[in-house]
PDB file of N, CA and C in Angstrom:
ATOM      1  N   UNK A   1      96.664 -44.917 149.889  1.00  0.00           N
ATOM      2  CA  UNK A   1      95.431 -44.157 149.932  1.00  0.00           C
ATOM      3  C   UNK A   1      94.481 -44.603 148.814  1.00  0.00           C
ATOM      4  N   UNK A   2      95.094 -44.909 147.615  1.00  0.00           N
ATOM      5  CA  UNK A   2      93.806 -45.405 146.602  1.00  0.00           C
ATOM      6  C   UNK A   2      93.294 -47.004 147.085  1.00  0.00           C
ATOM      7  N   UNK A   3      94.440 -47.237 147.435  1.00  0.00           N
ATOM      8  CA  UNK A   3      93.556 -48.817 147.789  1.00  0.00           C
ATOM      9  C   UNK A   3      92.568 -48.408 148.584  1.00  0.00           C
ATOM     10  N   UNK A   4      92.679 -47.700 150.191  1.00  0.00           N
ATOM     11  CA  UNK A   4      91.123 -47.332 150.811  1.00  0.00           C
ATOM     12  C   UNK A   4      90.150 -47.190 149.924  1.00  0.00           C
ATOM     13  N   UNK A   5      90.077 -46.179 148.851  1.00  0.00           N
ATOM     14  CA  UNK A   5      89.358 -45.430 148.262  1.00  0.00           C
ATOM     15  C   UNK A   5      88.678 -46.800 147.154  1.00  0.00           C
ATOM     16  N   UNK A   6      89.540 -47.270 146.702  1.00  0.00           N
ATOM     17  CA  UNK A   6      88.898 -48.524 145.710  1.00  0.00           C
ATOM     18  C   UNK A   6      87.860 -49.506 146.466  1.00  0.00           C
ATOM     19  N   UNK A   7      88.717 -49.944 148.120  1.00  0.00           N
ATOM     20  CA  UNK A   7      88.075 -50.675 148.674  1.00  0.00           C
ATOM     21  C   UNK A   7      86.409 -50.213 149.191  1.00  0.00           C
ATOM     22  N   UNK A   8      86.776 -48.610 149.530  1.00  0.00           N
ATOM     23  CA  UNK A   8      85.034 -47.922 149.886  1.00  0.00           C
ATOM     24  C   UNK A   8      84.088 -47.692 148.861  1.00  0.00           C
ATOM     25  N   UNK A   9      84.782 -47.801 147.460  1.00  0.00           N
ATOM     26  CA  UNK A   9      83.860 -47.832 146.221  1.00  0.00           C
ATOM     27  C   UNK A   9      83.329 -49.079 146.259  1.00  0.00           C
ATOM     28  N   UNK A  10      84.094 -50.370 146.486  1.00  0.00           N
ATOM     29  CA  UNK A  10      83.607 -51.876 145.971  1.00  0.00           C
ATOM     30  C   UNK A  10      82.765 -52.226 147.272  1.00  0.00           C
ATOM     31  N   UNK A  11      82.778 -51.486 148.568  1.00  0.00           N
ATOM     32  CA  UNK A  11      81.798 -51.936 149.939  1.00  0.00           C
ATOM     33  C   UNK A  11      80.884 -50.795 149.678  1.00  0.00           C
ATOM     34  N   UNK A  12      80.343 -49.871 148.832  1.00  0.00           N
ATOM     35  CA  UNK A  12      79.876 -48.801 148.615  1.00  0.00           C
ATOM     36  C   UNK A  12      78.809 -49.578 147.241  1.00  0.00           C
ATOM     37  N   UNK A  13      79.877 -49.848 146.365  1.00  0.00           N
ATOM     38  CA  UNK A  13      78.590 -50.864 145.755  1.00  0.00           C
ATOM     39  C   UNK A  13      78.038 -51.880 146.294  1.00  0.00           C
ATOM     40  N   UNK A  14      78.483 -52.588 147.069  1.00  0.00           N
ATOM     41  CA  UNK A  14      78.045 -53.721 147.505  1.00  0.00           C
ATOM     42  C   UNK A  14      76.422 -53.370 147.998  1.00  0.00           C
ATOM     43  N   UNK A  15      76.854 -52.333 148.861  1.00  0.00           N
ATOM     44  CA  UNK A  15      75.801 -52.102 149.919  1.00  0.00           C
ATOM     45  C   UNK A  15      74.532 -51.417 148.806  1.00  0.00           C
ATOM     46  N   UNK A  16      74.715 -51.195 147.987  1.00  0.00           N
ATOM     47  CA  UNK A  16      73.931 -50.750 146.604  1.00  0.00           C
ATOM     48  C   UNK A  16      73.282 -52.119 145.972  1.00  0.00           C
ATOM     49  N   UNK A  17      73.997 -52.597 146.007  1.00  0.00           N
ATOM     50  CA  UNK A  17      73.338 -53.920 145.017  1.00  0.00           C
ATOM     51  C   UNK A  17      72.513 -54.983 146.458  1.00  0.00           C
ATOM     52  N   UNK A  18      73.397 -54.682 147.654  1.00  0.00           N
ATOM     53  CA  UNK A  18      72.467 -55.654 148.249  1.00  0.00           C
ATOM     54  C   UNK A  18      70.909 -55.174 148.750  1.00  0.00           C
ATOM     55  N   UNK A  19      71.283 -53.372 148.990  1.00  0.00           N
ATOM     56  CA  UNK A  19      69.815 -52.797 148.885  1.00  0.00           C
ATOM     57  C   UNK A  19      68.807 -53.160 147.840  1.00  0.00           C
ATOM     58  N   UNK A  20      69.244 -53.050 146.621  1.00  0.00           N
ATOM     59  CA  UNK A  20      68.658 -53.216 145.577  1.00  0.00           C
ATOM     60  C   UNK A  20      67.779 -54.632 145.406  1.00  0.00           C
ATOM     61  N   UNK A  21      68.551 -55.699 146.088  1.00  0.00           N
ATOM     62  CA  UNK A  21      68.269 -57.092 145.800  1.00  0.00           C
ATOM     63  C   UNK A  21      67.122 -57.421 147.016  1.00  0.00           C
ATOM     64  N   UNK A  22      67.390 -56.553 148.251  1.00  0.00           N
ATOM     65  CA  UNK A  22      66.292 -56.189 149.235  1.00  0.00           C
ATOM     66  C   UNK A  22      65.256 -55.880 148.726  1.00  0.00           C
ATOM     67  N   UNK A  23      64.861 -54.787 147.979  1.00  0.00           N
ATOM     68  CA  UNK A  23      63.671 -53.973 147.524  1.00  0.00           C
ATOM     69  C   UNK A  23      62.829 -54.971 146.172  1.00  0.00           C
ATOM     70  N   UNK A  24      63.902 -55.847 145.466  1.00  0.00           N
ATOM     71  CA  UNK A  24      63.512 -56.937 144.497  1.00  0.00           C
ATOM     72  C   UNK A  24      62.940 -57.632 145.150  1.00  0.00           C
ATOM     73  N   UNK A  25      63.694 -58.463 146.751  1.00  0.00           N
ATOM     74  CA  UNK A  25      62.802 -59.820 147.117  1.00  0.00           C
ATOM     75  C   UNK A  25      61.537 -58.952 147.708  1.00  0.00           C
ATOM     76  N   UNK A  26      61.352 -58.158 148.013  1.00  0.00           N
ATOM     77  CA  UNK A  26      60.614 -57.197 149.190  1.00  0.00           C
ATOM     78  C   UNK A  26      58.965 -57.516 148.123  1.00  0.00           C
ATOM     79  N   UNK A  27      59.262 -57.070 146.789  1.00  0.00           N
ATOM     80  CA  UNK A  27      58.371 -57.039 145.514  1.00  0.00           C
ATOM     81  C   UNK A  27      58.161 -58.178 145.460  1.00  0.00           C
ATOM     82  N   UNK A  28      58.638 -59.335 144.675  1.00  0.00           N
ATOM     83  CA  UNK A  28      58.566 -60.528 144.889  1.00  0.00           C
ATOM     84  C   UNK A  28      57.848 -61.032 146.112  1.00  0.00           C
ATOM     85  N   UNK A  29      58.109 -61.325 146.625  1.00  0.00           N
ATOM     86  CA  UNK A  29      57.299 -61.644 147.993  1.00  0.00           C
ATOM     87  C   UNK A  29      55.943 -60.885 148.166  1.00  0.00           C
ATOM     88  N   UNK A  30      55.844 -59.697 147.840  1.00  0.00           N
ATOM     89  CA  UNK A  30      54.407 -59.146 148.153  1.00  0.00           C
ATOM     90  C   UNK A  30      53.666 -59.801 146.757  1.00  0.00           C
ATOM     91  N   UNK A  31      53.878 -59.486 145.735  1.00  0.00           N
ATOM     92  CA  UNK A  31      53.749 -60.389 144.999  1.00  0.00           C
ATOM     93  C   UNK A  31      53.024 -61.873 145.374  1.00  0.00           C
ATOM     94  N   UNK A  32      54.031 -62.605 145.872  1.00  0.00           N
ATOM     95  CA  UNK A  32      53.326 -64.095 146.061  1.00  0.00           C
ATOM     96  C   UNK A  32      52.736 -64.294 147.156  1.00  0.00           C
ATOM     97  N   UNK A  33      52.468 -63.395 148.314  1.00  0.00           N
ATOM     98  CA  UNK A  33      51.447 -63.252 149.126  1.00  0.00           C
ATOM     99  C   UNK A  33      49.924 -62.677 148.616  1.00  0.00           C
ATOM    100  N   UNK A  34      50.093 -61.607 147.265  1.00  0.00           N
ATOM    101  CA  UNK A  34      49.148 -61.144 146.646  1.00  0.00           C
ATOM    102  C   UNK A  34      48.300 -62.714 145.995  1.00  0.00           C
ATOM    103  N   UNK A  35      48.968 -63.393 145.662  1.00  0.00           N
ATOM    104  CA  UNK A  35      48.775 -64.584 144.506  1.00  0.00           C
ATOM    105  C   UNK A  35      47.852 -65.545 145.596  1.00  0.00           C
ATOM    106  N   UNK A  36      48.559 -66.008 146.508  1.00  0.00           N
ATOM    107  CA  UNK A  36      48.221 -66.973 147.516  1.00  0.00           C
ATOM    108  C   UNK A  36      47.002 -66.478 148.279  1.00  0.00           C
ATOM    109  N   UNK A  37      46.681 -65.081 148.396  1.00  0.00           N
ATOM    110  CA  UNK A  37      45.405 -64.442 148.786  1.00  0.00           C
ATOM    111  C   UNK A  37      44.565 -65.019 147.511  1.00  0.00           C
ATOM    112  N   UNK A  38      44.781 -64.546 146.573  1.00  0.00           N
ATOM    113  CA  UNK A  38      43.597 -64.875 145.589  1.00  0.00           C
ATOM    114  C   UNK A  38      43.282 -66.304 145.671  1.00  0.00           C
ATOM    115  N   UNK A  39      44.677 -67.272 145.513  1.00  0.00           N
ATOM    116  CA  UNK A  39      43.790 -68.788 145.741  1.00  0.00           C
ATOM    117  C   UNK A  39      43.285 -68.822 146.729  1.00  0.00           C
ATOM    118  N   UNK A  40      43.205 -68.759 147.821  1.00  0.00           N
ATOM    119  CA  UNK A  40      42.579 -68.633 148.927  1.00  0.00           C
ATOM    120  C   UNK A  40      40.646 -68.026 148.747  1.00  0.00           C
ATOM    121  N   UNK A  41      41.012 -67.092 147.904  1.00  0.00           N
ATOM    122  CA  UNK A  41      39.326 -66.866 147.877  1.00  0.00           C
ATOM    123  C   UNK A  41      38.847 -67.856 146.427  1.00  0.00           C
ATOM    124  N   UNK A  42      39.660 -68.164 145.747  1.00  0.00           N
ATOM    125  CA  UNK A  42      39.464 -69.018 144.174  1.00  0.00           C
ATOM    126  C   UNK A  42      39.252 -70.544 145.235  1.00  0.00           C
ATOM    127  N   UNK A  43      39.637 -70.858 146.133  1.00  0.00           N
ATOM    128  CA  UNK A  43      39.362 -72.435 146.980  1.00  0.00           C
ATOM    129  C   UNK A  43      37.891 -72.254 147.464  1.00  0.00           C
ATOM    130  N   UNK A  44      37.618 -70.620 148.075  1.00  0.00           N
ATOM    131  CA  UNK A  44      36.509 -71.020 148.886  1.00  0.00           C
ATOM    132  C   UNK A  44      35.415 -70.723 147.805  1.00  0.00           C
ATOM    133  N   UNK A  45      35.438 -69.922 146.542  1.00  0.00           N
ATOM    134  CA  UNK A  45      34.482 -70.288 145.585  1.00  0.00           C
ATOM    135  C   UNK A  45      34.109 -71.638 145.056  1.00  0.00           C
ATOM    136  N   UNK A  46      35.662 -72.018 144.801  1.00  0.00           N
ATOM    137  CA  UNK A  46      35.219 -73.654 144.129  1.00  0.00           C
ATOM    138  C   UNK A  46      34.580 -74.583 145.549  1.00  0.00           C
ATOM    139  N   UNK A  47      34.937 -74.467 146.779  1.00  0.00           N
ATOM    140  CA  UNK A  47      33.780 -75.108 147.999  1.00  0.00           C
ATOM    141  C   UNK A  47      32.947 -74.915 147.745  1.00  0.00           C
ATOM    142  N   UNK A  48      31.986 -73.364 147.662  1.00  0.00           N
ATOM    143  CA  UNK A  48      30.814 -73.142 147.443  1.00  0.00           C
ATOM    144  C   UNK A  48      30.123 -74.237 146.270  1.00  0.00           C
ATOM    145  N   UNK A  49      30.877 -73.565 145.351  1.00  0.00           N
ATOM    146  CA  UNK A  49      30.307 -74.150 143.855  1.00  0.00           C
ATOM    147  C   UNK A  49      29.863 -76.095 143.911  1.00  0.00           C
ATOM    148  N   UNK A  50      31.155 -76.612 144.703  1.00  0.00           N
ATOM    149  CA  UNK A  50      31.154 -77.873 144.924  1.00  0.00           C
ATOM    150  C   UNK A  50      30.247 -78.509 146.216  1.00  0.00           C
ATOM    151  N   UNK A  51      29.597 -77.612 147.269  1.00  0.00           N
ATOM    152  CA  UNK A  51      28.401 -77.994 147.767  1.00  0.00           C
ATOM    153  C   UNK A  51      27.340 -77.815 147.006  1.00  0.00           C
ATOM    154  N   UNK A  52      26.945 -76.884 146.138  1.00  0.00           N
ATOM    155  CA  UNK A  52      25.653 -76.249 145.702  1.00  0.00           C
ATOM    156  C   UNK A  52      25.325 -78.038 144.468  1.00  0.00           C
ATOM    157  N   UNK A  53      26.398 -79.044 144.610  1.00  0.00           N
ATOM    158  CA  UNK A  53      26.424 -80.203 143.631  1.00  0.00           C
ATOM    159  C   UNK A  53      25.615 -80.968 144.399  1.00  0.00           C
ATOM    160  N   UNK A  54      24.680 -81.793 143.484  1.00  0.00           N
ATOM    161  CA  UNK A  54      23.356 -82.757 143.661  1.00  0.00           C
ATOM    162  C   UNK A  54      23.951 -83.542 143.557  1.00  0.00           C
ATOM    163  N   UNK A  55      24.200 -84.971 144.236  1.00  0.00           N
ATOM    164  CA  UNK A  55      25.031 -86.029 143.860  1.00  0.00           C
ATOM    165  C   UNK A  55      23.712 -87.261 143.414  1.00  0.00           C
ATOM    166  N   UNK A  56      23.882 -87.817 142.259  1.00  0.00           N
ATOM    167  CA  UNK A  56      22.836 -88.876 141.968  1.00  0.00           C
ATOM    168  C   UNK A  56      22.693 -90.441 142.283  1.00  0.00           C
ATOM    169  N   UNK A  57      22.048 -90.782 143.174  1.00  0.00           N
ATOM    170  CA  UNK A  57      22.562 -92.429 143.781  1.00  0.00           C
ATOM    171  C   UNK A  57      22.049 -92.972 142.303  1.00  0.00           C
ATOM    172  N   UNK A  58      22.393 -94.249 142.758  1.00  0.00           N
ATOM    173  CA  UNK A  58      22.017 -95.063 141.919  1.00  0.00           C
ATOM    174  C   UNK A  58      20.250 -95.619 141.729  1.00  0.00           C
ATOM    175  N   UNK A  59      20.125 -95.675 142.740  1.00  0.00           N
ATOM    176  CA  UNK A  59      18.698 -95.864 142.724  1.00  0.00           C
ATOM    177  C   UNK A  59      17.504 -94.400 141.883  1.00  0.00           C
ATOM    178  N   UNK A  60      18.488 -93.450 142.528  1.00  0.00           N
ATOM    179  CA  UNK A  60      17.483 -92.421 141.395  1.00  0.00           C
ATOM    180  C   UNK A  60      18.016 -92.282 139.546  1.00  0.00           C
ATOM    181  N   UNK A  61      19.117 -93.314 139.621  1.00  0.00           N
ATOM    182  CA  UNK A  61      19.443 -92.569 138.093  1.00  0.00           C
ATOM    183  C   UNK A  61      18.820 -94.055 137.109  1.00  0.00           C
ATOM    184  N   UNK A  62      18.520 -95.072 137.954  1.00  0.00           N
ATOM    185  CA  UNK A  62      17.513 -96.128 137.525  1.00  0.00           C
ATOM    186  C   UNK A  62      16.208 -95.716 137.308  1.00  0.00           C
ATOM    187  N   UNK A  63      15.817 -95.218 138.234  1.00  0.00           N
ATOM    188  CA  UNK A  63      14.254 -94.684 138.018  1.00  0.00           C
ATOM    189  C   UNK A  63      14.325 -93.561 137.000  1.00  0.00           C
ATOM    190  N   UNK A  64      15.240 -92.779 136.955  1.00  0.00           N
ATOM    191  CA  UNK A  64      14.842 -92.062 136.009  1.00  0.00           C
ATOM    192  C   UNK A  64      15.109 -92.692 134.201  1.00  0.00           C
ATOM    193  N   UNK A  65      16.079 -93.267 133.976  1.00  0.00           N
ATOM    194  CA  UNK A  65      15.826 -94.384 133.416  1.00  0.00           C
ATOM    195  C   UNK A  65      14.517 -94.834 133.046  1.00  0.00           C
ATOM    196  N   UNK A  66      13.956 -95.827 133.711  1.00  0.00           N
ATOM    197  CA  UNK A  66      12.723 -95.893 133.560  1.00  0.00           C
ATOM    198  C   UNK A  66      11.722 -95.887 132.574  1.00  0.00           C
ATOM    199  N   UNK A  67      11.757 -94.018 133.609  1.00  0.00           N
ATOM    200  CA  UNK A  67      10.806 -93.130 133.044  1.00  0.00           C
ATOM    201  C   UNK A  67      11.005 -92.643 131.594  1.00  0.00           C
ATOM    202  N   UNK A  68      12.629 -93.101 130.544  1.00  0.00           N
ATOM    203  CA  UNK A  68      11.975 -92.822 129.419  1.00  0.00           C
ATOM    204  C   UNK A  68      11.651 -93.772 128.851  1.00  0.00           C
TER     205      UNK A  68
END
């Protein structure tokens, strides 16, 4: 009879620690879906930022040249 009883304590924790390790990755994971949202809007700022860029040929950075 104690062996049952030892064995339903050690499948009794088990099922404790593997809940536990559930509710950890559960966090974790929302977590790095939280993260991967933000780069996601941090990519489409730096697009913006990186069209709003004037690119200078060569022919205009001679002329301006030039001109001092």
């Amino acid at each position: 009879m104690n062996w049952v009883l030892l064995f339903g304590l050690i499948a009794l924790g088990g099922l404790i620690m593997m809940i536990s390790y559930a509710v950890w990755l559960w966090h974790k994971a929302s977590d790095l879906f939280s993260e991967l949202e933000m780069l996601g809007q941090r990519s489409e700022e730096l697009a913006d930022l990186l069209s709003q860029i004037q690119p200078v040929t060569p022919d205009d950075s001679t002329s301006q040249r030039r001109r001092f």
